[in-house]
N, C-alpha and C. Protein backbone atom coordinates (compact mmCIF):
# COMPACT_ATOMS: atom_id res chain seq x y z
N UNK A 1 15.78 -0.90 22.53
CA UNK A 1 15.76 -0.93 21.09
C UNK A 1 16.45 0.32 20.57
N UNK A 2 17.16 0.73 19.80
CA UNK A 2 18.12 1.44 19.15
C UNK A 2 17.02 1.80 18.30
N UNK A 3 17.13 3.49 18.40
CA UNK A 3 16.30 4.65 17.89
C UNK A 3 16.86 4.14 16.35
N UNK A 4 17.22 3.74 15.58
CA UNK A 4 17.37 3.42 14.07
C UNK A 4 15.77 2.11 14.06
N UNK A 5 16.15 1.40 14.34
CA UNK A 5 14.93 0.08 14.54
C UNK A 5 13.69 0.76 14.98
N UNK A 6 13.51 1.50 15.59
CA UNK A 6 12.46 1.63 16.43
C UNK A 6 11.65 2.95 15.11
N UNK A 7 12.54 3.62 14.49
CA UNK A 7 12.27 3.89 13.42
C UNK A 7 11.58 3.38 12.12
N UNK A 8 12.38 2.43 12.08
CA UNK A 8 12.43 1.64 10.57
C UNK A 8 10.79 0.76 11.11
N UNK A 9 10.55 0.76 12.21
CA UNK A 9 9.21 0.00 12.78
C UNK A 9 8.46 0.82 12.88
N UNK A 10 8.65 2.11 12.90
CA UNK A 10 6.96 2.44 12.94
C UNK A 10 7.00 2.82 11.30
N UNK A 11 7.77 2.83 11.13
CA UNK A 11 7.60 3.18 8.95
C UNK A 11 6.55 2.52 8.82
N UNK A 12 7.60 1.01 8.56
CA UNK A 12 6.92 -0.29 8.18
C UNK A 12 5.93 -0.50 8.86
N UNK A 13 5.15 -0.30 10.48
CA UNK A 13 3.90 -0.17 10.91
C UNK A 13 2.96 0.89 10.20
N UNK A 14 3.40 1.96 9.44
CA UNK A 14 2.24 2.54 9.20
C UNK A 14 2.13 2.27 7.80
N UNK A 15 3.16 1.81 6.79
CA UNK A 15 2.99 1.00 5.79
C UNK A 15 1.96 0.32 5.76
N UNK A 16 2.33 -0.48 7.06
CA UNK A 16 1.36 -1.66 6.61
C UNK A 16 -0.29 -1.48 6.69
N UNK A 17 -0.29 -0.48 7.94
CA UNK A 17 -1.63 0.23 8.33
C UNK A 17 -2.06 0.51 7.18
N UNK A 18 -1.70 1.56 6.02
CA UNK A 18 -1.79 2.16 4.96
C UNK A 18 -2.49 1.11 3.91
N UNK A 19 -1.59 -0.01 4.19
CA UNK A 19 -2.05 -1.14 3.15
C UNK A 19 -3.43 -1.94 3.55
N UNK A 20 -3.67 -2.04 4.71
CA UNK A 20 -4.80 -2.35 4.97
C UNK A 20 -5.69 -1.66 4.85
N UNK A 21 -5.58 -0.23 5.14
CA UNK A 21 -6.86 0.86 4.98
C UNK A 21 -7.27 0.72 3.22
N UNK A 22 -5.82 0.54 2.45
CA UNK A 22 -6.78 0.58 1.12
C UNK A 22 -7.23 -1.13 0.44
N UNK A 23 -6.64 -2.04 1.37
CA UNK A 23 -7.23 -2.76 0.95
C UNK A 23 -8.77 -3.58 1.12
N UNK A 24 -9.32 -2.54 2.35
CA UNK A 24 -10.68 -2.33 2.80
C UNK A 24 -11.29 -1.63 1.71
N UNK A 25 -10.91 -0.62 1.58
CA UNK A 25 -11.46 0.13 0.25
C UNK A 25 -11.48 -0.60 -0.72
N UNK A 26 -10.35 -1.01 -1.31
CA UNK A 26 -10.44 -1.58 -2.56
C UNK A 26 -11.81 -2.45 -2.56
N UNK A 27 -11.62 -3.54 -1.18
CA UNK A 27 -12.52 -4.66 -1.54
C UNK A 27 -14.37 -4.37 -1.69
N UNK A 28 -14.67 -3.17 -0.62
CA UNK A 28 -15.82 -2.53 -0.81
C UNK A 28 -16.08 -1.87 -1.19
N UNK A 29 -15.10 -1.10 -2.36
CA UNK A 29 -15.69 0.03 -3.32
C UNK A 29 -16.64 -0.65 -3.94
N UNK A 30 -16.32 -1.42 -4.95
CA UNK A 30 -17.30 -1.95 -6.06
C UNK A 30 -18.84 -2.49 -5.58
N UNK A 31 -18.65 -3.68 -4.47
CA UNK A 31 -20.35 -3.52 -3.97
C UNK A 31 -20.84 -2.09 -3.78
N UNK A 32 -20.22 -0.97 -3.07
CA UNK A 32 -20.87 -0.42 -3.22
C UNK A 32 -21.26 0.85 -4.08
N UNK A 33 -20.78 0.70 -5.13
CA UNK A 33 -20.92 1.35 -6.52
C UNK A 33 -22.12 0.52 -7.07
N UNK A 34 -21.96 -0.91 -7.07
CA UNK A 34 -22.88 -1.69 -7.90
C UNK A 34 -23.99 -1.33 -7.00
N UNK A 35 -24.36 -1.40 -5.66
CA UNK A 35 -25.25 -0.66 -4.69
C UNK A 35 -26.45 0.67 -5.50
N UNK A 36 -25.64 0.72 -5.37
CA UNK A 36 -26.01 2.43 -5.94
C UNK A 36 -26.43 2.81 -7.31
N UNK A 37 -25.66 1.98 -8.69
CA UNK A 37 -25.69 2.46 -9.71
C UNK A 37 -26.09 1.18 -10.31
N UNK A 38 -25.99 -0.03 -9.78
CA UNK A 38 -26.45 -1.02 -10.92
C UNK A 38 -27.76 -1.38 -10.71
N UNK A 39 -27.94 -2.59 -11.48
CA UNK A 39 -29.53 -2.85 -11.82
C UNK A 39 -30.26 -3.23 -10.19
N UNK A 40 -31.75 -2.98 -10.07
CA UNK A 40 -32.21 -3.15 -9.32
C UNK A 40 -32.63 -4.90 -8.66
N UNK A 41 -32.75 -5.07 -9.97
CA UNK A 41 -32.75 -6.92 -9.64
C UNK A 41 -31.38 -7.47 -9.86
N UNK A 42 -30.27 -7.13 -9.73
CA UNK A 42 -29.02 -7.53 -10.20
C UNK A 42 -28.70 -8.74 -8.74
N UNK A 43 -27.52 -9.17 -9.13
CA UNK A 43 -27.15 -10.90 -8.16
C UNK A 43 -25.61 -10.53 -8.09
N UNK A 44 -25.02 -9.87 -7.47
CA UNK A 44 -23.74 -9.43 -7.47
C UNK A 44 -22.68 -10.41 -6.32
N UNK A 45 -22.93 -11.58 -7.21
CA UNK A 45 -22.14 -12.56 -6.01
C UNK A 45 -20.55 -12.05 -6.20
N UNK A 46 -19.85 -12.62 -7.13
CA UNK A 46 -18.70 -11.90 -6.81
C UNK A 46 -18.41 -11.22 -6.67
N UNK A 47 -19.16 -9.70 -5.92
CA UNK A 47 -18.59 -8.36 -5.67
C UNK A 47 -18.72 -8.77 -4.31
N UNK A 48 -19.88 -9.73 -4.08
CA UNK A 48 -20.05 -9.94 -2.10
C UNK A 48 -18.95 -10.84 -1.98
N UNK A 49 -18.35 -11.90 -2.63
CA UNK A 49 -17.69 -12.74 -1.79
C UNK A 49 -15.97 -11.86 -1.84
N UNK A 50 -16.10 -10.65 -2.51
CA UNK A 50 -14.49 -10.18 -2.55
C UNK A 50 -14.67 -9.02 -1.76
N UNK A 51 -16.02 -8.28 -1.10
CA UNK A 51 -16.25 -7.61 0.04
C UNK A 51 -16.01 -8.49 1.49
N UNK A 52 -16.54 -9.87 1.02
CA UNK A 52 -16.93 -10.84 2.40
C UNK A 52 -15.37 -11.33 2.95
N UNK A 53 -14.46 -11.81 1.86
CA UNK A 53 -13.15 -12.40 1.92
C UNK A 53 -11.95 -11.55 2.06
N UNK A 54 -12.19 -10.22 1.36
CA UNK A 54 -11.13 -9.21 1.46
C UNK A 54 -11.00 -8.19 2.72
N UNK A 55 -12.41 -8.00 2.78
CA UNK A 55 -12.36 -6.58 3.89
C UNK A 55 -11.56 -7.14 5.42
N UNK A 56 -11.63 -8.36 5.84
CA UNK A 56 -10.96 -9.11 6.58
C UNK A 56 -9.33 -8.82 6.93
N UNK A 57 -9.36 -9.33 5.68
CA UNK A 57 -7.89 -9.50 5.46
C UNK A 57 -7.19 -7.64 5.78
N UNK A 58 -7.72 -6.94 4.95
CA UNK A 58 -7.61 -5.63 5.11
C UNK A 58 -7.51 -5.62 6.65
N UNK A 59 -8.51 -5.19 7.50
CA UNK A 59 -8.23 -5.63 8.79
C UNK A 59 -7.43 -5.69 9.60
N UNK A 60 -7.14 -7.42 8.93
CA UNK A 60 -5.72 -8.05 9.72
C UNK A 60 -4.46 -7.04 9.36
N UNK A 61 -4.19 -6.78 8.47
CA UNK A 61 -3.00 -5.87 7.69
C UNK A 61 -2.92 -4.65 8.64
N UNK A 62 -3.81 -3.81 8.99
CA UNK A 62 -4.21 -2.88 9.09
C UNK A 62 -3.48 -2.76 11.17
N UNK A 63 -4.08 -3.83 11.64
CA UNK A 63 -4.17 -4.11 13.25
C UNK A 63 -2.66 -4.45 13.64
N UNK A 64 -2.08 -5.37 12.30
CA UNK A 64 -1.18 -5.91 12.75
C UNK A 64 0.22 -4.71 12.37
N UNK A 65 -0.39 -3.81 11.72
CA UNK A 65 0.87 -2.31 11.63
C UNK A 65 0.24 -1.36 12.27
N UNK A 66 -0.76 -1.28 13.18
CA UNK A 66 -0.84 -0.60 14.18
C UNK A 66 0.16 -1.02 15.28
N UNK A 67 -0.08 -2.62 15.76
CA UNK A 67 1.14 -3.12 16.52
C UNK A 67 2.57 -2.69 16.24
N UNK A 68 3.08 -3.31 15.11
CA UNK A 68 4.10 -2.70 14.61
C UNK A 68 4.57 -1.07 15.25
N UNK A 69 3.34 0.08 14.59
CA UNK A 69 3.71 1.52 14.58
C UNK A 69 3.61 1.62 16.32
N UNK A 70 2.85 0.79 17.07
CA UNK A 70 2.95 1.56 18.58
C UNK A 70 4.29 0.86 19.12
N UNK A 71 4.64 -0.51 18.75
CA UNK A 71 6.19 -0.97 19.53
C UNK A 71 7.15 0.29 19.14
N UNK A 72 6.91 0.45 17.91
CA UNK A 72 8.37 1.93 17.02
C UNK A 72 7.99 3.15 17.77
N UNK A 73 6.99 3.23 17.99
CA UNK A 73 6.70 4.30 18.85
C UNK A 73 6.98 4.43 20.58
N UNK A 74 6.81 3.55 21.06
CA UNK A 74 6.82 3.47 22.49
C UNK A 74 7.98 2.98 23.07
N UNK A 75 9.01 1.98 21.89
CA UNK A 75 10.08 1.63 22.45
C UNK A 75 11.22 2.20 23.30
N UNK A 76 11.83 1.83 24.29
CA UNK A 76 12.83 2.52 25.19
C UNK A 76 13.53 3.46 24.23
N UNK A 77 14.06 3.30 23.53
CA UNK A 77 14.95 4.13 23.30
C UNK A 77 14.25 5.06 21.97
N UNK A 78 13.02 4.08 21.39
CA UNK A 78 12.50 5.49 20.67
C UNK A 78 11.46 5.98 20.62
N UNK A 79 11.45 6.00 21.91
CA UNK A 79 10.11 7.63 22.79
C UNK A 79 10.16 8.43 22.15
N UNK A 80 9.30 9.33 21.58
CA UNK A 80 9.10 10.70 21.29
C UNK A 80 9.13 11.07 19.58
């Protein structure tokens, strides 16, 4: 792989890493703000099903530009 590519891949691998780390955050900030600060008898379904549906996805984003950043990293020609 030609040290230009092997470049431009671990960018875009840690991009994407990046995008997953905040889209974990994003999805479980708010449960757990409402956790903490809202009412004690409160029913916070849509903060669980966008913790339950998102943090996932985050995840996937996250694993799949780790792949990305270790091929840009480890590739023949762009070691080091």
């Amino acid at each position: 792989m030609k040290t230009e590519t092997a470049r431009r891949m671990r960018k875009s691998g840690f991009r994407t890493m990046m995008a997953g780390v905040a889209g974990v955050v994003i999805c479980v900030t708010p449960i757990l703000l409402y956790m903490n600060f809202g009412p004690a008898d409160g029913n916070p379904i849509g903060l669980g099903l966008l913790m339950v549906l998102g943090a996932p996805l985050g995840v996937v984003a996250l694993a799949a530009g780790l792949v990305l950043w270790l091929i840009g990293k480890y590739s023949l020609d762009g070691a080091g």
